[in-house]
Protein backbone atom coordinates (compact mmCIF):
# COMPACT_ATOMS: atom_id res chain seq x y z
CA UNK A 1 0.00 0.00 0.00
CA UNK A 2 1.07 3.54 -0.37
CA UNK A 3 2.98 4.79 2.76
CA UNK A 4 2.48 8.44 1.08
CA UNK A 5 0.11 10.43 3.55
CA UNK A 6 -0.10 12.53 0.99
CA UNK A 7 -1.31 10.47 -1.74
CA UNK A 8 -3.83 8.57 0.60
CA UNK A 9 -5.23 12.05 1.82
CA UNK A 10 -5.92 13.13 -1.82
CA UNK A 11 -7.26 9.63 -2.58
CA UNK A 12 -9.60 10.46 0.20
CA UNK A 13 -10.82 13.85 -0.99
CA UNK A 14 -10.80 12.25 -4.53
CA UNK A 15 -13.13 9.37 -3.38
CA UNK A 16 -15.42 12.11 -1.35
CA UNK A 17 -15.59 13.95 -4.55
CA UNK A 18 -16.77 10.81 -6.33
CA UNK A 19 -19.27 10.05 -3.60
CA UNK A 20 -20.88 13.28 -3.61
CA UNK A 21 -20.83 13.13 -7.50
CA UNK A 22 -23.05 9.63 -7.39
CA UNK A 23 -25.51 10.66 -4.87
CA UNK A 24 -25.81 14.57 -6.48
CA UNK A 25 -26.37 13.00 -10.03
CA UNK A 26 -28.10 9.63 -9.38
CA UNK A 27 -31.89 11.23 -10.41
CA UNK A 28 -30.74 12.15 -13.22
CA UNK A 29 -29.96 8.64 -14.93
CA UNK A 30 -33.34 8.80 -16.35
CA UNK A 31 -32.69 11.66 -18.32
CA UNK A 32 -29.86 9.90 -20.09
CA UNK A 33 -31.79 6.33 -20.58
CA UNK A 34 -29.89 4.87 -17.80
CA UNK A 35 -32.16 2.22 -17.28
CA UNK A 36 -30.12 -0.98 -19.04
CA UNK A 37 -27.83 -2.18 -16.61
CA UNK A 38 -24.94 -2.26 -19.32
CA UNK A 39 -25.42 1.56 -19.61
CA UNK A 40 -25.54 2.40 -15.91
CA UNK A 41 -22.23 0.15 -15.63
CA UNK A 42 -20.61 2.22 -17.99
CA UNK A 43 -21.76 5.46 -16.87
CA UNK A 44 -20.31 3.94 -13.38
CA UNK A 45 -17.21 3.16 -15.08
CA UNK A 46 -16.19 6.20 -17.04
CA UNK A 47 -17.26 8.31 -14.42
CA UNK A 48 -14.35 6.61 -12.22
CA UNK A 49 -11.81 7.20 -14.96
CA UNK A 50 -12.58 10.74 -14.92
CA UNK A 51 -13.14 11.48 -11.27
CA UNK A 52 -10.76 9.20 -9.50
CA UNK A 53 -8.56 7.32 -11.53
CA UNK A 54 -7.59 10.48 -13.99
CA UNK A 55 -6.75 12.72 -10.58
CA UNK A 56 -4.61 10.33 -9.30
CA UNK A 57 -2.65 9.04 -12.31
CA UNK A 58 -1.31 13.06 -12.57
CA UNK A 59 -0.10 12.71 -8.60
CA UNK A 60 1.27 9.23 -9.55
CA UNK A 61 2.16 8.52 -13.41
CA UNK A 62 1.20 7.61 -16.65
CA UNK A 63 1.34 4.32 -16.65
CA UNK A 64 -1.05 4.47 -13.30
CA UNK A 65 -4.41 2.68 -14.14
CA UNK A 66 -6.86 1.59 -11.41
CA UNK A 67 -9.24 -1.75 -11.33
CA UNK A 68 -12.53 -1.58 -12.64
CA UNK A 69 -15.02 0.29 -10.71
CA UNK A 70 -17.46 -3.09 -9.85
CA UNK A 71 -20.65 -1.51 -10.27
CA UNK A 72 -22.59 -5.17 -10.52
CA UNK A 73 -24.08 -5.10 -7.13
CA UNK A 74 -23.63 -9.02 -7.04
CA UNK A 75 -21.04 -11.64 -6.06
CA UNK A 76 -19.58 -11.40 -9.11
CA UNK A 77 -16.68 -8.81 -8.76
CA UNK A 78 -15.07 -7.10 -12.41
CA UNK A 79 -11.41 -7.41 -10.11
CA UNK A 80 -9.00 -8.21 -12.86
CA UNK A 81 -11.01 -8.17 -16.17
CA UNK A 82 -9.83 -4.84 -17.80
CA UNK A 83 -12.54 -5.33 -20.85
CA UNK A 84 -14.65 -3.66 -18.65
CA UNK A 85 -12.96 -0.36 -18.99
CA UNK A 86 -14.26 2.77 -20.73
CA UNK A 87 -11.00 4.70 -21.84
CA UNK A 88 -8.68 2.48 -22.76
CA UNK A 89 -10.37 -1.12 -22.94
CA UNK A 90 -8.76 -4.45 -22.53
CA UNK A 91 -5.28 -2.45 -20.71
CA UNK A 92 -4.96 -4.29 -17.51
CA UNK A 93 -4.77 -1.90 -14.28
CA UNK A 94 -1.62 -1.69 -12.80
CA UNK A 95 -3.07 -0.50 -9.13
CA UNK A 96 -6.09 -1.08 -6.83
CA UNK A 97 -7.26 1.19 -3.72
CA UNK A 98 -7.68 -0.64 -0.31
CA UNK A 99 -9.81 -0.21 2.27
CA UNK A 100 -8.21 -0.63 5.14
CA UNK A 101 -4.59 -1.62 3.80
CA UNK A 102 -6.75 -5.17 3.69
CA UNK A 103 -9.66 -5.27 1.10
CA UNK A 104 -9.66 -4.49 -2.62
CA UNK A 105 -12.09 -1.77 -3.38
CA UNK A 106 -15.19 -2.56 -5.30
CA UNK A 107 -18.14 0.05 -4.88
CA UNK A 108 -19.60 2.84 -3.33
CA UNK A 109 -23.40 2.12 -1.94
CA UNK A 110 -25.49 1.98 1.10
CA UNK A 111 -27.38 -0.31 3.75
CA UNK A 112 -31.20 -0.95 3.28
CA UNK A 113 -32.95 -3.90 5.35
CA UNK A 114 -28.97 -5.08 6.37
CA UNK A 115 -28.22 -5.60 2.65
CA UNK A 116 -25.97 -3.75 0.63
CA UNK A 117 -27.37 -1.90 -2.54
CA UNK A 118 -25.87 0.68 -5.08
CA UNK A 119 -27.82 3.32 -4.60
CA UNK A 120 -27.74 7.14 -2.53
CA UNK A 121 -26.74 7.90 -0.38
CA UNK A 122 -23.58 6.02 -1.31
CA UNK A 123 -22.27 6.48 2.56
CA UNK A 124 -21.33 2.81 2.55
CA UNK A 125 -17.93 1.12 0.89
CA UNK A 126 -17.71 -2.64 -0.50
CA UNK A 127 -14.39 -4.77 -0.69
CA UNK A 128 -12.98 -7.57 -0.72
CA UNK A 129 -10.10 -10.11 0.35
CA UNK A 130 -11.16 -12.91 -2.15
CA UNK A 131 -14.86 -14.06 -3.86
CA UNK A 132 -15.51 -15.36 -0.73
CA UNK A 133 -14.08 -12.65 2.06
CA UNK A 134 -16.21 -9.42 1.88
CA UNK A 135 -16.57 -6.35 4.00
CA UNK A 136 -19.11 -3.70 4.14
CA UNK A 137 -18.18 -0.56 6.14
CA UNK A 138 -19.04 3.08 6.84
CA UNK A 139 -17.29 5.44 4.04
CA UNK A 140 -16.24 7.81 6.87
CA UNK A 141 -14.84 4.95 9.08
CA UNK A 142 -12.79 3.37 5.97
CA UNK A 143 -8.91 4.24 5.57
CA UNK A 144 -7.93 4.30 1.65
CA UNK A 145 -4.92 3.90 0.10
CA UNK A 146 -3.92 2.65 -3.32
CA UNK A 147 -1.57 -0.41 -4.07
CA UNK A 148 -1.26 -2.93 -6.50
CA UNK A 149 -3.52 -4.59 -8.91
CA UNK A 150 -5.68 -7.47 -8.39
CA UNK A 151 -3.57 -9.61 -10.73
CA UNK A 152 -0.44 -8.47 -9.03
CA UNK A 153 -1.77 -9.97 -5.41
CA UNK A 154 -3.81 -12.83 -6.57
């Protein structure tokens, strides 16, 4: 993980940013025909190459490309599988954020009736260890930092 404080406190504000983006624009799918679930993948998607991973590739460097954001609110996560990219399809990330120094970040959401779902007010923050080891936690009680790829750990 990155032993930067100052690149984990910008991924911080960077994730915030990309929180409050989410919950401020989720009515407004609608507008934009956001109902197919392919679309509102990729609007997840590009939206996370713009907001976070574009930020912190200019702190880091040009080669620096983050997993997928997994936007498929099920057990199957998009860790690893770089065809799910927006800009630049098929190019394998080179980096990850953790929650925790522990779990690979896969989604922003929040808690209804104890289950997770991807929806506003996106206060909540899903990872994971493996397919099978999963945590759900507060956004504000999380600790993120960025480290290497999903196919670099597995």
């Amino acid at each position: 993980m990155s032993s930067n404080p100052k690149i984990n406190e910008f991924l911080q504000s960077v994730l915030h940013d990309y929180r409050q983006f989410l919950a401020r624009s989720w009515n407004y799918r609608p507008m934009f025909g956001f109902y197919r679930q392919d679309l509102l993948n990729d609007w997840f998607q590009v939206n996370w190459e713009i907001l976070v991973e574009y930020p912190l590739r200019r702190q880091m460097d040009d080669d620096f490309l983050l997993e997928c954001y997994d936007s498929t609110d099920n057990d199957t996560p998009k860790l690893g599988y770089p065809e799910f990219r927006v800009i630049l399809p098929h190019t394998p990330a080179t980096h990850a954020i953790y929650i925790n120094d522990q779990y690979l970040f896969n989604c922003l959401g929040t808690v209804k009736h104890g289950k997770f779902r991807m929806s506003p007010p996106f206060d909540y923050v899903h990872g994971q260890i493996s397919h099978t080891t999963k945590i759900v936690e507060k956004f504000d009680d999380s600790v993120f930092s960025v480290g290497p790829s999903y196919l670099n750990v597995a």
